[in-house]
N, C-alpha and C. Protein backbone atom coordinates (compact mmCIF):
# COMPACT_ATOMS: atom_id res chain seq x y z
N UNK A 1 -9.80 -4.02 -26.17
CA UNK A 1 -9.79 -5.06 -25.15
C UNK A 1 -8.56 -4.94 -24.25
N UNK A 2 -7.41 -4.43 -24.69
CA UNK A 2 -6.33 -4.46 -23.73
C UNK A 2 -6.34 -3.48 -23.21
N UNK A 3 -7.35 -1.98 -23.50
CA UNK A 3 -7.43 -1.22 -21.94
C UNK A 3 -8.10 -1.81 -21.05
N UNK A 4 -9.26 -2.26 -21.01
CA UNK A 4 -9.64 -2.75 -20.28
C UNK A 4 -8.82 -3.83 -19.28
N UNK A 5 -7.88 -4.66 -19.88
CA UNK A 5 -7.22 -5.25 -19.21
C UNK A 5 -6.09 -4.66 -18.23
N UNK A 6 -5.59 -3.70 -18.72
CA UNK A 6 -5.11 -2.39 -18.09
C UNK A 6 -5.52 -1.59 -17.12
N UNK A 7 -6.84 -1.70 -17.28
CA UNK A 7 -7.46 -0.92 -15.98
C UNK A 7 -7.64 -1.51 -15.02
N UNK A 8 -8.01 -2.79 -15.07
CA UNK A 8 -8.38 -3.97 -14.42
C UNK A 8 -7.25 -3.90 -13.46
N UNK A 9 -6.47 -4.19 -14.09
CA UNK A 9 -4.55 -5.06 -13.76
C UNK A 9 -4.43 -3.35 -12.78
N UNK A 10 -4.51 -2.44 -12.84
CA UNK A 10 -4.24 -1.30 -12.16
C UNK A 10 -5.22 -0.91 -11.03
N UNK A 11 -6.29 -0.97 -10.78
CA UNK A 11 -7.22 -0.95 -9.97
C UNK A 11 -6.54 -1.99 -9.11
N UNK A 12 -6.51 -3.57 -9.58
CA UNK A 12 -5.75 -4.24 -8.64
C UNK A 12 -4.37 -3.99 -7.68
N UNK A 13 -3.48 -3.59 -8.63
CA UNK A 13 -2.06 -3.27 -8.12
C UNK A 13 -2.23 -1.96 -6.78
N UNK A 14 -2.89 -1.08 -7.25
CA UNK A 14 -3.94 -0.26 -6.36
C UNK A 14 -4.24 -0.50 -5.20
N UNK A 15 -4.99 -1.52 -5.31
CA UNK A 15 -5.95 -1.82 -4.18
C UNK A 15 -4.93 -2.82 -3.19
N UNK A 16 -3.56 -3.27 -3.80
CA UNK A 16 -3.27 -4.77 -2.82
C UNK A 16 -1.95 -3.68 -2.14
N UNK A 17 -1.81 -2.38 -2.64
CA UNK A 17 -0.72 -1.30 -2.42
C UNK A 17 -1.65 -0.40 -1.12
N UNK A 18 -2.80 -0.25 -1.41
CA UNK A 18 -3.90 0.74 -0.49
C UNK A 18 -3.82 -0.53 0.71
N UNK A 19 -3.94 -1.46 0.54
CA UNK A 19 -4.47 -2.47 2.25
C UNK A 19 -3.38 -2.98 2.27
N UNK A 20 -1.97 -2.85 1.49
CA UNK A 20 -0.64 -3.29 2.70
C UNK A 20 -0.39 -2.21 3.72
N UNK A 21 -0.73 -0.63 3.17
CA UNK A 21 -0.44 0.46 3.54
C UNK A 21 -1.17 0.41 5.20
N UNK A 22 -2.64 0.27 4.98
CA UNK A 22 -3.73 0.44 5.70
C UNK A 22 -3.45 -0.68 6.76
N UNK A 23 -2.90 -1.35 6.83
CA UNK A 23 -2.80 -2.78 6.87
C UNK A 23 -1.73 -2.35 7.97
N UNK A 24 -0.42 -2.17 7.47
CA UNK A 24 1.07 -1.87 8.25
C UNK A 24 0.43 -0.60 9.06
N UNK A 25 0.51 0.40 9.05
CA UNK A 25 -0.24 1.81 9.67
C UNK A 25 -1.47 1.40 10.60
N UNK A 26 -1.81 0.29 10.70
CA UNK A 26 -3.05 -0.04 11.59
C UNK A 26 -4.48 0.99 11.05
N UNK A 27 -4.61 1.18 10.40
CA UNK A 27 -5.63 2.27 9.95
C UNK A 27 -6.77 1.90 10.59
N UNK A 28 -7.57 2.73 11.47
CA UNK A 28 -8.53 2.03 11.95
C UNK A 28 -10.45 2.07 11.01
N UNK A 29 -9.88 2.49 9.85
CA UNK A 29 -11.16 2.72 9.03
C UNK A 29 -11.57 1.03 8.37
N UNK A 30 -12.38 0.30 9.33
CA UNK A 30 -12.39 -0.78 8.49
C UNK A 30 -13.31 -1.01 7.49
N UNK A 31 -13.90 -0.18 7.41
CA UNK A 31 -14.70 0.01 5.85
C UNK A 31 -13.80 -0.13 4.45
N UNK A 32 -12.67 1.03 4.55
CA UNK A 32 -11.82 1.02 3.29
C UNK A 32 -10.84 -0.28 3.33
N UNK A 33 -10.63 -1.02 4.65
CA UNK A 33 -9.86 -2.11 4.18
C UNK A 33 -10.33 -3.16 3.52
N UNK A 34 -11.92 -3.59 4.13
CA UNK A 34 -12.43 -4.27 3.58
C UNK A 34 -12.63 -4.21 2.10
N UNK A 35 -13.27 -3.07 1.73
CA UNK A 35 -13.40 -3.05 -0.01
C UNK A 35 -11.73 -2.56 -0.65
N UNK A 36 -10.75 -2.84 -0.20
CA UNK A 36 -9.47 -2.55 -0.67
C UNK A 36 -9.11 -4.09 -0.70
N UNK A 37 -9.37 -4.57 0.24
CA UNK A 37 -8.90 -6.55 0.05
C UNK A 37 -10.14 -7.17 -0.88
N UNK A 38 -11.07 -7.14 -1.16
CA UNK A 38 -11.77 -7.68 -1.65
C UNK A 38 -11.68 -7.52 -3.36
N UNK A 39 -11.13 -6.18 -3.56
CA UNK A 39 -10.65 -5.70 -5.55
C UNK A 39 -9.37 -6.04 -5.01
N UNK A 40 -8.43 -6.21 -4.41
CA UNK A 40 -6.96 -7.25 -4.90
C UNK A 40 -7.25 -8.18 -4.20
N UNK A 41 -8.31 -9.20 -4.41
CA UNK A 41 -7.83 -10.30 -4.57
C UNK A 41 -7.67 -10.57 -5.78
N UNK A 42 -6.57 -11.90 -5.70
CA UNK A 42 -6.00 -12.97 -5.02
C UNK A 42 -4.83 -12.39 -3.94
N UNK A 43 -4.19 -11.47 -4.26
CA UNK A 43 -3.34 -10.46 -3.93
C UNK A 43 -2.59 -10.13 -2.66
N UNK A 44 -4.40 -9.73 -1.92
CA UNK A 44 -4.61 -9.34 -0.70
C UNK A 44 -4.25 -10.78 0.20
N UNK A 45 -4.50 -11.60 -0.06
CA UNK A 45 -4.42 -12.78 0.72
C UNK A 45 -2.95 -12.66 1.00
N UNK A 46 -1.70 -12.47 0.19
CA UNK A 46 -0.79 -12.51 0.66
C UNK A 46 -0.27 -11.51 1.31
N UNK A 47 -0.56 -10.49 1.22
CA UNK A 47 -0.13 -9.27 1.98
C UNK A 47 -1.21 -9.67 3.12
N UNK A 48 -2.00 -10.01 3.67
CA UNK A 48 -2.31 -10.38 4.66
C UNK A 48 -1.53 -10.99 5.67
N UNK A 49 -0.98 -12.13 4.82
CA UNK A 49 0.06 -12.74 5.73
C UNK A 49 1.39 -12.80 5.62
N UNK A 50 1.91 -11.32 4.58
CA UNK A 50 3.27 -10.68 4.94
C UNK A 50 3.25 -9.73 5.67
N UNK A 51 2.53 -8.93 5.93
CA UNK A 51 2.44 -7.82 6.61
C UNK A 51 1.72 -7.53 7.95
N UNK A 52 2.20 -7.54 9.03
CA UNK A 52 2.41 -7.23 10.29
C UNK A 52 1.41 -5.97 10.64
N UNK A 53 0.23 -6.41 10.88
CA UNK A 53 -0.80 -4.99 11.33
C UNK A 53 0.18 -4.44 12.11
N UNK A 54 0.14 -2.86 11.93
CA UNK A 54 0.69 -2.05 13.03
C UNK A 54 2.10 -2.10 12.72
N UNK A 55 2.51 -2.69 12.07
CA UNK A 55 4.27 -2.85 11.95
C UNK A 55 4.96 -1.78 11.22
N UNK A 56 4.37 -0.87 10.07
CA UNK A 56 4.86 0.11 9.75
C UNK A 56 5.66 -0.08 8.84
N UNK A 57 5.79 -1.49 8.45
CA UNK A 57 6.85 -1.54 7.55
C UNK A 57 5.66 -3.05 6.28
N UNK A 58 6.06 -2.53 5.01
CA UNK A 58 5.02 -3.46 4.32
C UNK A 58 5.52 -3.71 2.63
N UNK A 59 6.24 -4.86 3.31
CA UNK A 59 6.95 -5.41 1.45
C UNK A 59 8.59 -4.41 1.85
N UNK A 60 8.65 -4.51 2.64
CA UNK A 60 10.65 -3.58 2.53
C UNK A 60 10.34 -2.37 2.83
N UNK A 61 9.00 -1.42 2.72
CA UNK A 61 8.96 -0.06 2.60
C UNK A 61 8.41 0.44 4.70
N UNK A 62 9.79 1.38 4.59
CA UNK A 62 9.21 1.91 6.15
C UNK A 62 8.00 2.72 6.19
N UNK A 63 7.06 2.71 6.83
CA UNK A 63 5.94 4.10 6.36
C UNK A 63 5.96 4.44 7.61
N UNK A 64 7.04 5.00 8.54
CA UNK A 64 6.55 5.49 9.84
C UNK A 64 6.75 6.99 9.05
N UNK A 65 6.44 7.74 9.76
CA UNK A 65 6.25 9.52 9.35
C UNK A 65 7.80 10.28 9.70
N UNK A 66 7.95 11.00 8.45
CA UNK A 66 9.53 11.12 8.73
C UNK A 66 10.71 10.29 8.51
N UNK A 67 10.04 8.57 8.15
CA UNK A 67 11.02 8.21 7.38
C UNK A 67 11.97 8.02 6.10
N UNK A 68 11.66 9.30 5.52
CA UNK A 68 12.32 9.23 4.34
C UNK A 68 13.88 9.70 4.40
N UNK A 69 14.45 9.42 3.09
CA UNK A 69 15.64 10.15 3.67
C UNK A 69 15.95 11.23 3.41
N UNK A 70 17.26 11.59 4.02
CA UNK A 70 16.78 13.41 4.07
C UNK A 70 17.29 13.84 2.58
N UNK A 71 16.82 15.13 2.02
CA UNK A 71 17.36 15.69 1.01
C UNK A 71 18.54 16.25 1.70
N UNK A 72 19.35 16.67 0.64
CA UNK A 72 20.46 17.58 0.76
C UNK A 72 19.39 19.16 0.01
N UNK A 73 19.61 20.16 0.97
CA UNK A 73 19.54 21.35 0.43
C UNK A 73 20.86 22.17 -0.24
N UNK A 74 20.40 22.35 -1.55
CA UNK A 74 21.37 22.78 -2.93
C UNK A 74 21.76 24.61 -2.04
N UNK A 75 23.19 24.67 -2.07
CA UNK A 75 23.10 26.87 -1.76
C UNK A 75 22.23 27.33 -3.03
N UNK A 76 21.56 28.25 -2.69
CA UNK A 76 21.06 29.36 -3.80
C UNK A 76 21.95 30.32 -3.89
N UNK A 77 22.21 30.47 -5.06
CA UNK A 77 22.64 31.40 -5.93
C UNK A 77 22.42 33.01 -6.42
């Protein structure tokens, strides 16, 4: 019984992580947002109204392209 609850609880975390993404990025596939808000709810409701269609940024995380930070490249040896 507690995988199941596990899978459950992860499919959700999933799905409310897939439509902040889709969500901030403006994704224009509205097929996958729809069935991405509908398995996190209750979830989705709030990332609905934290997250800024088009804003690029969703829960603290930047997702514009290239925003990560840079590595340091190690000399080879």
């Amino acid at each position: 019984m507690n995988v199941i609850h596990t899978g459950v609880s992860g499919v959700w975390v999933l799905a409310n992580i897939s439509y902040a993404g889709m969500l901030a990025q403006n994704n224009p596939d509205r097929v996958w947002r729809i069935v991405a808000f509908l398995f996190g709810l209750p979830g989705t409701i709030v990332t609905a109204l934290a997250v800024k269609e088009g804003g690029m940024r969703a829960y603290g995380i930047d997702l514009r392209p290239g925003s990560a930070p840079a590595q340091e490249e190690k000399p080879r040896q």
